[in-house]
Each structure stands twice: as structure tokens, then as C-alpha cells.
C-alpha atoms as a PDB file:
ATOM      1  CA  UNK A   1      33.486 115.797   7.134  1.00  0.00           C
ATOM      2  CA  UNK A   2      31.278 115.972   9.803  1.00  0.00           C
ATOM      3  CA  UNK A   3      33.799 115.089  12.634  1.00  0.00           C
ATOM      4  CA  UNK A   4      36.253 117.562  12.024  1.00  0.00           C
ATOM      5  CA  UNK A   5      35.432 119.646  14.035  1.00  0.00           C
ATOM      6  CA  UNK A   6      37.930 122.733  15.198  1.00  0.00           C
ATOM      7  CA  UNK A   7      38.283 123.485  18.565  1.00  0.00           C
ATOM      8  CA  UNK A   8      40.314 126.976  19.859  1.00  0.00           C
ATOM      9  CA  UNK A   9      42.256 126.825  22.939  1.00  0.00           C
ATOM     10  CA  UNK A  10      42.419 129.612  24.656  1.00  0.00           C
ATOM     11  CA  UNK A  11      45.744 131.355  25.686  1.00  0.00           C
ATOM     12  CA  UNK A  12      46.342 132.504  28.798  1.00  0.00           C
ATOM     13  CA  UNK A  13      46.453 135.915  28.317  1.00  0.00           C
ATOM     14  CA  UNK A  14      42.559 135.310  26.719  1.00  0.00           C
ATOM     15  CA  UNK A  15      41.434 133.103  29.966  1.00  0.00           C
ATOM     16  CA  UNK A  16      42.778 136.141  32.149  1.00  0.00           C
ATOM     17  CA  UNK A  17      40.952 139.030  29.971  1.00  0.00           C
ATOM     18  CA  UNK A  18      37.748 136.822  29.965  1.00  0.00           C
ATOM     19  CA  UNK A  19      38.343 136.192  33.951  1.00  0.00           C
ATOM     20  CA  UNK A  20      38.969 139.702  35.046  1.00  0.00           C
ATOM     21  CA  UNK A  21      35.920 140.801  33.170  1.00  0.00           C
ATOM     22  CA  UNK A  22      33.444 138.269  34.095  1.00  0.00           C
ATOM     23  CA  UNK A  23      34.790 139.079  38.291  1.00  0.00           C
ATOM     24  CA  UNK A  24      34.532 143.207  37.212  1.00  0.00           C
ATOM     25  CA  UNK A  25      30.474 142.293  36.126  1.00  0.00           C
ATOM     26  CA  UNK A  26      29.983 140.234  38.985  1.00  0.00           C
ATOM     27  CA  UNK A  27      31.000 143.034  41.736  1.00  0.00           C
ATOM     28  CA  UNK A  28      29.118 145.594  39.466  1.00  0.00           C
ATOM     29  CA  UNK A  29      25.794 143.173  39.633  1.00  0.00           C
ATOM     30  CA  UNK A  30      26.589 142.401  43.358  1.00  0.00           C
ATOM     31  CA  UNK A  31      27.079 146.350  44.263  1.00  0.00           C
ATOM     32  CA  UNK A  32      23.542 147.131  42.181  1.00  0.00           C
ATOM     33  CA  UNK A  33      22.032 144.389  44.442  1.00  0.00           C
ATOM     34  CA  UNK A  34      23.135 145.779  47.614  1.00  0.00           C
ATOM     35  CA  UNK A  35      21.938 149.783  46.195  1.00  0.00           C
ATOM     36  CA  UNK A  36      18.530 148.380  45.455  1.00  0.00           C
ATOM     37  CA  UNK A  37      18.410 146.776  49.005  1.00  0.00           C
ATOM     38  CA  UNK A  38      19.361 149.953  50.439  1.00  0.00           C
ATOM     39  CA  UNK A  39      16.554 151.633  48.177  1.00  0.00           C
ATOM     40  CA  UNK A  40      14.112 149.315  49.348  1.00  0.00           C
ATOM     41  CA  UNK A  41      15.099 150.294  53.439  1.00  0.00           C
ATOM     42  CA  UNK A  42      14.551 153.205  52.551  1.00  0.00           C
ATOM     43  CA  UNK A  43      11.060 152.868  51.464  1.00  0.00           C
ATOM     44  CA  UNK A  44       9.907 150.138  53.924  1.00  0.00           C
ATOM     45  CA  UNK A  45      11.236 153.025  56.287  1.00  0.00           C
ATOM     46  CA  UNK A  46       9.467 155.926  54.909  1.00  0.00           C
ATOM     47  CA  UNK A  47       5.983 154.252  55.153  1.00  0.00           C
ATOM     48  CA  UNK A  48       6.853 152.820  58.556  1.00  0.00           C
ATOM     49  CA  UNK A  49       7.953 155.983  59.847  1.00  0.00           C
ATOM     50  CA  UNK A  50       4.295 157.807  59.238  1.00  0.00           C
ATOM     51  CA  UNK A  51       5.411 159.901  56.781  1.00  0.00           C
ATOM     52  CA  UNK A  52       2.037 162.072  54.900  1.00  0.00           C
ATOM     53  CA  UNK A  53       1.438 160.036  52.182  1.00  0.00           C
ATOM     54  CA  UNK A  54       1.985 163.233  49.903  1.00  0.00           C
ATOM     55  CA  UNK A  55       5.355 163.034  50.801  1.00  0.00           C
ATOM     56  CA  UNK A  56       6.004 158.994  50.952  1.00  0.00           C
ATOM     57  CA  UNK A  57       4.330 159.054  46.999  1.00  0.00           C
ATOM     58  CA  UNK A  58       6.453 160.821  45.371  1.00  0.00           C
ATOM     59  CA  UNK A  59       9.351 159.125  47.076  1.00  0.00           C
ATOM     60  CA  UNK A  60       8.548 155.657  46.845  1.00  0.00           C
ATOM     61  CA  UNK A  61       7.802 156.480  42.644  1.00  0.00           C
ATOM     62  CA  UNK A  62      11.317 157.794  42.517  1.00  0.00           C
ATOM     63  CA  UNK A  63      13.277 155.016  44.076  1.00  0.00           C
ATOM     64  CA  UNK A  64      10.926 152.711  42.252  1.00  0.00           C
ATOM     65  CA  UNK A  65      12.650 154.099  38.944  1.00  0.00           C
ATOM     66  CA  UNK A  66      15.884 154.511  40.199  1.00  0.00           C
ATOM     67  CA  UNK A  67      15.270 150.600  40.793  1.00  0.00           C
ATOM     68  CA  UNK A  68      14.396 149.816  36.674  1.00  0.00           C
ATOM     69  CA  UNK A  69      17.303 151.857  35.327  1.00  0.00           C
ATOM     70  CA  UNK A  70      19.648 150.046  37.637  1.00  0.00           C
ATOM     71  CA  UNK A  71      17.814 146.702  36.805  1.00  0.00           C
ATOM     72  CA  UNK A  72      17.945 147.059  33.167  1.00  0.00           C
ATOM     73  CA  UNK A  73      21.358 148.608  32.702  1.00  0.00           C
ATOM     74  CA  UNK A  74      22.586 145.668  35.146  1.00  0.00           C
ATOM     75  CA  UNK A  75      20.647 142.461  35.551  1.00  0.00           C
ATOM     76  CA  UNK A  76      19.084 142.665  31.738  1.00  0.00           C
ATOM     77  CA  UNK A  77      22.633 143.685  30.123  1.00  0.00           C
ATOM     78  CA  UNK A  78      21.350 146.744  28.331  1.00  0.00           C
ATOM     79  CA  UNK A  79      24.643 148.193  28.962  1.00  0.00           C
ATOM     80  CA  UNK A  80      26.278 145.598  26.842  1.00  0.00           C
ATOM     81  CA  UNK A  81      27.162 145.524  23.124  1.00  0.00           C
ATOM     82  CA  UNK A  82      24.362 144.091  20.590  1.00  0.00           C
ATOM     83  CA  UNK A  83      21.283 145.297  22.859  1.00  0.00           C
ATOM     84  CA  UNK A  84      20.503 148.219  20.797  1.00  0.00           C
ATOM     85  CA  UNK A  85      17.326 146.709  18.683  1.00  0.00           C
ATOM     86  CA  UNK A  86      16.008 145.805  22.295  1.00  0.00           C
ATOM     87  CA  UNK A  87      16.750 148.836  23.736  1.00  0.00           C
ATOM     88  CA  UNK A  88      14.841 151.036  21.256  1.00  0.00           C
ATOM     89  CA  UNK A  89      12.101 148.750  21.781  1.00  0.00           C
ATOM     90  CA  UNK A  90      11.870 148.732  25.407  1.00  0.00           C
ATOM     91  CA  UNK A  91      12.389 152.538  25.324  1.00  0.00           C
ATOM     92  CA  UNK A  92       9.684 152.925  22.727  1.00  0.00           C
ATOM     93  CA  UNK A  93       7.110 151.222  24.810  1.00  0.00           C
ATOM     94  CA  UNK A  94       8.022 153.504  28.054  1.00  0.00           C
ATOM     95  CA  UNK A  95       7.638 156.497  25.860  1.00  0.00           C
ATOM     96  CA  UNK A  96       4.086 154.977  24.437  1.00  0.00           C
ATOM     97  CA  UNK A  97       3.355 153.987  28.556  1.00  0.00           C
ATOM     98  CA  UNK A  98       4.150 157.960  29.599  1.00  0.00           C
ATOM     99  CA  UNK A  99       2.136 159.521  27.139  1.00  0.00           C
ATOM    100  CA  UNK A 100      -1.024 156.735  28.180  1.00  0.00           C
ATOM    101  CA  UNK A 101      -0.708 157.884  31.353  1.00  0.00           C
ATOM    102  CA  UNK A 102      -0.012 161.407  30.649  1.00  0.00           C
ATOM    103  CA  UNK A 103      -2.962 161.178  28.816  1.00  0.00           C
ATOM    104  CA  UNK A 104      -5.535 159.814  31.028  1.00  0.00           C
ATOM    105  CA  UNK A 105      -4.396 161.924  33.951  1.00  0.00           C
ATOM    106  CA  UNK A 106      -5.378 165.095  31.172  1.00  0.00           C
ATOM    107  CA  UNK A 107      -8.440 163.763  30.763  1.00  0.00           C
ATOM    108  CA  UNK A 108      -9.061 162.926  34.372  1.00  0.00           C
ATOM    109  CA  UNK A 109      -7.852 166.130  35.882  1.00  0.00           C
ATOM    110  CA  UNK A 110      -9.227 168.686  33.176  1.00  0.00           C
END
């Protein structure tokens, strides 16, 4: 019948499991947060600080990626179990975004 419907209780050794990993995520998301701050000083610092722009580039790029990895591995759970089919995509299109660019800085620079 439609109103019989089964409901699992948790034990308690299941609520702690499920609480000690959801506070282990949290200061892992809350410790990226604060590293991409910092990263973000660090840039607002370099271009304050009148830094040749030859040398602020190349910096700025770099913590910039730093930034995505740490992003995608923690905010967008690509870390996690069952992200694989979206992983290969998302990796796919950064692979078909490097050789673009790749690319047109050939053809620019040739």
C-alpha cells in the first residue's frame, strides 16, 4: 500500500560516523576558504606593491589556478565518490580550452 512506508532509524554509532564526517568536510571547506583568502592578499599585494607587470602575470595566473583546483576538489565535491562522469567532462573541456589557446598563441606568435 501506499502508506507503508519504511522509515530507518539511525543508530548511534551511524549518527556519530555521519557527524564526525560532515564536521571533518566542514573544517576542510573552511581551511580552503581561508588559503584562497590568503591567495587573494597575496595578489591584491603584488599589484599594489608595483611589481613589473612581467613578474605580477605570471604570478597572479598561478594563484589563479591554484584557486580552481582547490575550488573544484573542495566547494564542487570532485573529491567525492560518484563525480567521475563529471570529472572527465570538466577535464576534457580544460584540455580542449589549453590546446584553443595554445593554438591561437601559435598562430599569433609565429
Amino acid at each position: 500500500m501506499a502508506h507503508d512506508v519504511h522509515t530507518h532509524v539511525k543508530s548511534q554509532t551511524e549518527y556519530e560516523y555521519k557527524r564526525r564526517r560532515s564536521a571533518n568536510e566542514m573544517r576542510g571547506q573552511l581551511t580552503t576558504f581561508a588559503i584562497m583568502i590568503f591567495l587573494t592578499l597575496i595578489a591584491f599585494t603584488a599589484v599594489y606593491a608595483g611589481f613589473s607587470p612581467n613578474l605580477v602575470v605570471p604570478i597572479i595566473l598561478l594563484l589563479a589556478v591554484i584557486q580552481v583546483i582547490l575550488q573544484l576538489y573542495y566547494f564542487m565535491h570532485m573529491s567525492h565518490k560518484g563525480h567521475e562522469t563529471a570529472s572527465m567532462f570538466l577535464y576534457s573541456g580544460v584540455i580542449v580550452g589549453l590546446i584553443t589557446v595554445l593554438t591561437f598563441v601559435t598562430i599569433v606568435w609565429w
